[in-house]
N, C-alpha and C. Protein backbone atom coordinates (compact mmCIF):
# COMPACT_ATOMS: atom_id res chain seq x y z
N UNK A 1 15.55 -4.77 -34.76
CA UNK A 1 14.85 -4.05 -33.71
C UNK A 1 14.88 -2.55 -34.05
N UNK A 2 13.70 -2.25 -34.06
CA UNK A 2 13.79 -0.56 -34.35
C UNK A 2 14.21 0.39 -33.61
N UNK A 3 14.66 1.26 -33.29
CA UNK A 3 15.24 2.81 -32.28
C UNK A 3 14.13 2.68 -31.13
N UNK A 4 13.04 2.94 -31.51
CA UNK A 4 12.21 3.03 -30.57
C UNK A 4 12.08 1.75 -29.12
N UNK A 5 12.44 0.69 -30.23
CA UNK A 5 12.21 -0.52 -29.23
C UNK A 5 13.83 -0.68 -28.60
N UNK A 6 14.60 -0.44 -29.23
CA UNK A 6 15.83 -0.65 -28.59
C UNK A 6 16.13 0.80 -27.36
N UNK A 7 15.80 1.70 -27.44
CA UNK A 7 15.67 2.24 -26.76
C UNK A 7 14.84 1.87 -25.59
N UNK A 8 13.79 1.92 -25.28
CA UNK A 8 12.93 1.22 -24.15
C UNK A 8 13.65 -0.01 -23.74
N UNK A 9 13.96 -0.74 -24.41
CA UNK A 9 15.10 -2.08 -24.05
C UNK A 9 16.05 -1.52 -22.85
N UNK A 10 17.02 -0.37 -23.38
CA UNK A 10 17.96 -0.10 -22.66
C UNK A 10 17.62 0.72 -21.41
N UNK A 11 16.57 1.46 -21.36
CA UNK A 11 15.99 1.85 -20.28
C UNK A 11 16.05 1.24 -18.98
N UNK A 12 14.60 0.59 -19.93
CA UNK A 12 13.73 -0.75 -18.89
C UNK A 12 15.12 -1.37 -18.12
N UNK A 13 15.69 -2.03 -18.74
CA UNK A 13 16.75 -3.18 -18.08
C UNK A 13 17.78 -2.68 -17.42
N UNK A 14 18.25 -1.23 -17.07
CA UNK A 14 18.89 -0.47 -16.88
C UNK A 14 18.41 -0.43 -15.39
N UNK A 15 16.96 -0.33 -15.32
CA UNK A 15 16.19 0.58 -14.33
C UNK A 15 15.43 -1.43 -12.93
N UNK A 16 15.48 -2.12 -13.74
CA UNK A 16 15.26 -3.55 -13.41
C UNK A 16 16.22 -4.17 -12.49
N UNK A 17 15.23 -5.08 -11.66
CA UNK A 17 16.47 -5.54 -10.53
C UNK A 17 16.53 -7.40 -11.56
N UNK A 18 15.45 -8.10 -12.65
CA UNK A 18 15.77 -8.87 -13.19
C UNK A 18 15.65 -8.37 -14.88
N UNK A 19 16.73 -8.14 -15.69
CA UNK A 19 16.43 -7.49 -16.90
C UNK A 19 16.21 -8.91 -17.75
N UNK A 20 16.45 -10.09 -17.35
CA UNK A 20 16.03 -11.59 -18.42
C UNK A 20 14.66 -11.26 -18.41
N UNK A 21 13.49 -10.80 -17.66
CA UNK A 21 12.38 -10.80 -17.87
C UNK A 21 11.55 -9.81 -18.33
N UNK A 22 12.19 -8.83 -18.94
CA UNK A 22 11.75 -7.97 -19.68
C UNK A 22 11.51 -7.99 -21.29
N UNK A 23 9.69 -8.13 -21.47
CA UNK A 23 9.68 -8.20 -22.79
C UNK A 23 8.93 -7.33 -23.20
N UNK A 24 9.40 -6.80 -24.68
CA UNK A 24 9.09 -5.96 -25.75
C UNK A 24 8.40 -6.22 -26.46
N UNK A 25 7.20 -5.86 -26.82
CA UNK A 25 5.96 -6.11 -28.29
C UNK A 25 6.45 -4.81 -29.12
N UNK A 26 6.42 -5.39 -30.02
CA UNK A 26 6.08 -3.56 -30.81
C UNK A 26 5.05 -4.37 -32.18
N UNK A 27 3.83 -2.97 -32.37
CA UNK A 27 2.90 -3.29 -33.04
C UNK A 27 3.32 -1.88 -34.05
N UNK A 28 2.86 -2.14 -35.02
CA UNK A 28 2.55 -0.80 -35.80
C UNK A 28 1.05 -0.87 -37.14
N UNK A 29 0.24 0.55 -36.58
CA UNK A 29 -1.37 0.86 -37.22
C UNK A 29 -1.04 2.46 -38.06
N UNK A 30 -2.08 1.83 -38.10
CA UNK A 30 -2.84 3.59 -38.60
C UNK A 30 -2.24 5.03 -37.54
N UNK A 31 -2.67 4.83 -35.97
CA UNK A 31 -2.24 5.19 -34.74
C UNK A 31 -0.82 5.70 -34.69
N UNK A 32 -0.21 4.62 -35.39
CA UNK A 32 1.17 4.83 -35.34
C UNK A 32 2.41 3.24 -33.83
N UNK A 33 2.98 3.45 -33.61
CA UNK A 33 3.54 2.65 -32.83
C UNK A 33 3.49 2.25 -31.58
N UNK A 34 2.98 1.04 -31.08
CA UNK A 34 2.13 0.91 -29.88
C UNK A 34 3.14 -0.34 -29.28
N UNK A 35 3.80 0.26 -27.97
CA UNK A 35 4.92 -0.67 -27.67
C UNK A 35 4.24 -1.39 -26.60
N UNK A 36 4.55 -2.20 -26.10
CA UNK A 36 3.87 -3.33 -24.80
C UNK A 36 5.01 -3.86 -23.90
N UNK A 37 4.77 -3.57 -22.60
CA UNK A 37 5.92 -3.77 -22.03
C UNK A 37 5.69 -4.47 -20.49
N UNK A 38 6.23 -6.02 -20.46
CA UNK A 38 6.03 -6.61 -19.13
C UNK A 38 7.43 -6.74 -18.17
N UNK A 39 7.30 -6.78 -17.19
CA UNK A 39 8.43 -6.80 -16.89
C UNK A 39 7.91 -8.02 -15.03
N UNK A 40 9.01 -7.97 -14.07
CA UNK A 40 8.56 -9.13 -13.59
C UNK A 40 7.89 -8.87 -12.63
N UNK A 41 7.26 -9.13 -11.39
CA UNK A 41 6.07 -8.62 -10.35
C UNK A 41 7.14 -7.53 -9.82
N UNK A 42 7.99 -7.98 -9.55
CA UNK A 42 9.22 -7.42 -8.45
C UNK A 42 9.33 -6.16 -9.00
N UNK A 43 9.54 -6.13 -10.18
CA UNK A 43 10.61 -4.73 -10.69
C UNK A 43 8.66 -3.97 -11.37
N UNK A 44 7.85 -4.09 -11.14
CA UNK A 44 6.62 -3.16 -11.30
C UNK A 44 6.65 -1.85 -10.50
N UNK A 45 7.55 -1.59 -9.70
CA UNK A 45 7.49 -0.39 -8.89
C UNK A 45 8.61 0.41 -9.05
N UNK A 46 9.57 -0.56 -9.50
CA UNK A 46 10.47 0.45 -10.15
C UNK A 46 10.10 1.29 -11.77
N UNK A 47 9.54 0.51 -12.03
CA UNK A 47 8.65 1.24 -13.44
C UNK A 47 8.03 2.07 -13.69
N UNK A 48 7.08 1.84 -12.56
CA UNK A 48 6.01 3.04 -12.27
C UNK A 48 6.57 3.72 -11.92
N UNK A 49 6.97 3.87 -10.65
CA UNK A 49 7.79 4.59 -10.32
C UNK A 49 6.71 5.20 -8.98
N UNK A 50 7.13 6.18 -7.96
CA UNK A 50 6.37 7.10 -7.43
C UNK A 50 5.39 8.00 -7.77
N UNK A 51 3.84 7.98 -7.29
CA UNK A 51 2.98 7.96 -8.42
C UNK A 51 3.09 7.94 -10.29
N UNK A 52 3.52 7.02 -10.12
CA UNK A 52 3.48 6.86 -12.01
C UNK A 52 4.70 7.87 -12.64
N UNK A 53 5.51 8.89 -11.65
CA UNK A 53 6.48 9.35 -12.66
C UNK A 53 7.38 9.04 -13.34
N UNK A 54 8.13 7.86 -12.92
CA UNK A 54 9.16 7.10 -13.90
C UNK A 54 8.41 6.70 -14.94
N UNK A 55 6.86 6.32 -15.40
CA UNK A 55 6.39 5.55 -16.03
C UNK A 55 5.95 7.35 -16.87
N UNK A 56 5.67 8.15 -16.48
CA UNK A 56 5.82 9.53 -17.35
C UNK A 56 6.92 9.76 -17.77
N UNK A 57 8.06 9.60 -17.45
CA UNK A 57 9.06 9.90 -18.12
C UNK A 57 9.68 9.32 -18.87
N UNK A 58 9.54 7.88 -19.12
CA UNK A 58 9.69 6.90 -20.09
C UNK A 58 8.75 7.37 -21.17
N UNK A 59 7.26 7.55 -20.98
CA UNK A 59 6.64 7.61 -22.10
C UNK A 59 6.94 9.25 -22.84
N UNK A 60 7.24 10.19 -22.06
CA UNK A 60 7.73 11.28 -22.74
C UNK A 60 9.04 11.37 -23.43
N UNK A 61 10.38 10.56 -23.21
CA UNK A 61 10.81 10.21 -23.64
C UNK A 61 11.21 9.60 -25.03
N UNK A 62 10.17 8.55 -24.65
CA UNK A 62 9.51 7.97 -26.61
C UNK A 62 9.22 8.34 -27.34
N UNK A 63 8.13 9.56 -26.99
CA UNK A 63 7.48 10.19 -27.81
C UNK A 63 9.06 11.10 -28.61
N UNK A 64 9.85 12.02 -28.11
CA UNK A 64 11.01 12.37 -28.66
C UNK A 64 11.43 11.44 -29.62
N UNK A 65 11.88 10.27 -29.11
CA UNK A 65 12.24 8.90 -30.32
C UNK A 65 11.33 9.36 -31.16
N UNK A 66 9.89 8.91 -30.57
CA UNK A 66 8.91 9.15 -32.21
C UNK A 66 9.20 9.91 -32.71
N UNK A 67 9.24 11.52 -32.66
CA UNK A 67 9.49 12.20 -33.35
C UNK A 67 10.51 12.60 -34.40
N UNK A 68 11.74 12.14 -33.80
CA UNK A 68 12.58 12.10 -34.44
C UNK A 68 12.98 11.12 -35.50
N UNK A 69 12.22 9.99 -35.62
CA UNK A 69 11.76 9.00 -36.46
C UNK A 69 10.24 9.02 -37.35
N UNK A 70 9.43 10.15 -37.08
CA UNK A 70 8.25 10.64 -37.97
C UNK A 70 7.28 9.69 -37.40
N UNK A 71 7.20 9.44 -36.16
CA UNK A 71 6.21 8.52 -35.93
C UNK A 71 5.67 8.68 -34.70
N UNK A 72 4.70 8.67 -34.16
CA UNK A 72 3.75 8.19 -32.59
C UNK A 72 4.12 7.23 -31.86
N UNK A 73 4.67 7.18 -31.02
CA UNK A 73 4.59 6.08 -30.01
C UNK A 73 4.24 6.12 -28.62
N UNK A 74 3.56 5.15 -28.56
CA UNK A 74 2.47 4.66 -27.39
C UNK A 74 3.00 3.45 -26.55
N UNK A 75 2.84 4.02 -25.43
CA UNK A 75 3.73 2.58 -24.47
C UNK A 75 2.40 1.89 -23.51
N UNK A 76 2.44 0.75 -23.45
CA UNK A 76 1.23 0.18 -22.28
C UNK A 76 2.32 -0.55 -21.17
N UNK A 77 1.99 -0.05 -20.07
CA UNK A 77 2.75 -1.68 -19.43
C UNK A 77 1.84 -2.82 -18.56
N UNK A 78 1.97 -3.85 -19.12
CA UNK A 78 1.47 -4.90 -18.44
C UNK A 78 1.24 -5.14 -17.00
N UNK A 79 0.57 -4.78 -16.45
CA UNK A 79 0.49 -5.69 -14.93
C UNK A 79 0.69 -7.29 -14.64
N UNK A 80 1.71 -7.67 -13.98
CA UNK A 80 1.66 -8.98 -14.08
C UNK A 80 0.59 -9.74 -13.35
N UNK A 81 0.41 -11.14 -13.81
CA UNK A 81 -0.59 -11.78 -12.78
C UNK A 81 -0.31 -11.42 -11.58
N UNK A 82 -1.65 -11.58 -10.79
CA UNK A 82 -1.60 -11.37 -9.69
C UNK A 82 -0.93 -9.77 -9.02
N UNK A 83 -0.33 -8.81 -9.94
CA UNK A 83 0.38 -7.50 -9.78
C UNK A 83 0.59 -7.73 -8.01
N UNK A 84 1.86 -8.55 -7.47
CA UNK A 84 2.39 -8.59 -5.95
C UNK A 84 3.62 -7.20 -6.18
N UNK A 85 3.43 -6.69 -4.80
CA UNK A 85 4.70 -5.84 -4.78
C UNK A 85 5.50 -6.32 -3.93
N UNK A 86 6.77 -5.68 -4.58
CA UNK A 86 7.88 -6.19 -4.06
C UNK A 86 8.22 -7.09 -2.55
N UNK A 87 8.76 -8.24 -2.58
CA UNK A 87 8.61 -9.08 -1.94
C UNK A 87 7.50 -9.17 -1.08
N UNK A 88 6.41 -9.29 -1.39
CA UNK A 88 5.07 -9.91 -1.03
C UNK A 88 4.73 -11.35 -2.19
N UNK A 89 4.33 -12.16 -1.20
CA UNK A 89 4.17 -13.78 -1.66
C UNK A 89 2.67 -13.89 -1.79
N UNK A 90 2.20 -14.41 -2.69
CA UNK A 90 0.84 -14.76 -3.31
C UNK A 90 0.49 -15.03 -2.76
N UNK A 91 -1.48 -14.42 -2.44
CA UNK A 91 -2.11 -15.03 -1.36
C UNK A 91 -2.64 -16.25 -1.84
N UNK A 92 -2.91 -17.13 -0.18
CA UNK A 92 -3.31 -18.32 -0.68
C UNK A 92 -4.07 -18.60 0.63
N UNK A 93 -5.60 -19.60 0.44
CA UNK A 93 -5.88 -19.33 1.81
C UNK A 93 -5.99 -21.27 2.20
N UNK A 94 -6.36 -21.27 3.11
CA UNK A 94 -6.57 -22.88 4.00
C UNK A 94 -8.13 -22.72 4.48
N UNK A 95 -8.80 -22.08 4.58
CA UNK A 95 -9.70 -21.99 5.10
C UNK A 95 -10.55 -23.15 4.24
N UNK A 96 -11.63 -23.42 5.20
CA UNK A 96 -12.31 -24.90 4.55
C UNK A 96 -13.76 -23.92 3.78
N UNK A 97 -14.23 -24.93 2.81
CA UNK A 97 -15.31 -24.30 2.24
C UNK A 97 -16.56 -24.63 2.73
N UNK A 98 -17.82 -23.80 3.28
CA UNK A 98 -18.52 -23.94 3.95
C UNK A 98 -20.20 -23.95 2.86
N UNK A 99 -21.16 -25.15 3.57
CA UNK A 99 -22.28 -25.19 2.26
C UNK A 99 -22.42 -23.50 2.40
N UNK A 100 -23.97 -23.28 1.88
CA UNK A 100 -24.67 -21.98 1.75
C UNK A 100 -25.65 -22.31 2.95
N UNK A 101 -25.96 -23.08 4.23
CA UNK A 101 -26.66 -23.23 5.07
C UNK A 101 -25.96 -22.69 6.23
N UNK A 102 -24.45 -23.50 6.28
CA UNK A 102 -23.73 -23.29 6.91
C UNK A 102 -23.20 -22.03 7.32
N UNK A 103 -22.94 -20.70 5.53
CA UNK A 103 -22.53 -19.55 5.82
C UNK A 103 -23.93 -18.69 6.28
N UNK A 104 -24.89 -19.45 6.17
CA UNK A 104 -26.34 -18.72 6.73
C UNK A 104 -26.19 -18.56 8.03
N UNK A 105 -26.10 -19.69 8.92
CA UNK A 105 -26.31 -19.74 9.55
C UNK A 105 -24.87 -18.69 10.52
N UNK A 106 -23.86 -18.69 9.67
CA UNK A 106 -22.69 -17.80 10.55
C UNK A 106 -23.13 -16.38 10.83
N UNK A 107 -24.11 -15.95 9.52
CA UNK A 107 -24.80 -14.52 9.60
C UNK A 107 -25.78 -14.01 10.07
N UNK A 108 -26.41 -14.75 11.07
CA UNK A 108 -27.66 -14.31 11.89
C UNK A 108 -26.67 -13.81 13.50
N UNK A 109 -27.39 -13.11 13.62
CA UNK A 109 -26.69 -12.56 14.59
C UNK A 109 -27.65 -12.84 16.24
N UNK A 110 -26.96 -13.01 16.93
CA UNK A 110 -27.58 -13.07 18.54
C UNK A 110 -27.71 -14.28 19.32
């Protein structure tokens, strides 16, 4: 595991209320080092943080790593399916499905 990625490792899981679900990509281009980072619905707000500043200060952070390793690095983080915040449960509905006559007819008004 390289500095860069082990670093974000220790962060991330540091800052996580589940650190088993935190995973690391690391890619490397032309660009330079492009890290990818999911973590679980729950802990998405601890990441971001308040408008996005924890998620600025992680990536300014890296960039130091990069530097000090001669390299660029670029962080993305994943939104998980469905991106729920913290304890909010997936919507799901019951409602019955209605033809296209049927929803016609709900939209005339009078």
């Amino acid at each position: 595991m390289q500095p860069d990625q082990q670093f974000l490792e220790y962060v991330i899981k540091a800052l996580v209320d589940v650190p088993d679900q935190v995973k690391i990509n690391r890619t490397v281009d032309e660009m330079g080092v492009f890290l990818t980072l999911e973590v679980s619905a729950a802990d998405m707000g601890k990441i971001i943080g308040r408008q996005g500043n924890t998620a600025k200060a992680v990536r300014t952070l890296l960039r130091v790593v990069g530097m000090k390793n001669n390299s660029r690095v670029n962080l993305k983080i994943n939104e998980p399916v469905g991106g729920l915040k913290s304890g909010e449960q997936p919507f799901t509905t019951s409602a019955t499905v209605k033809t296209i006559d049927e929803a016609m007819a709900d939209l005339k008004l009078g």
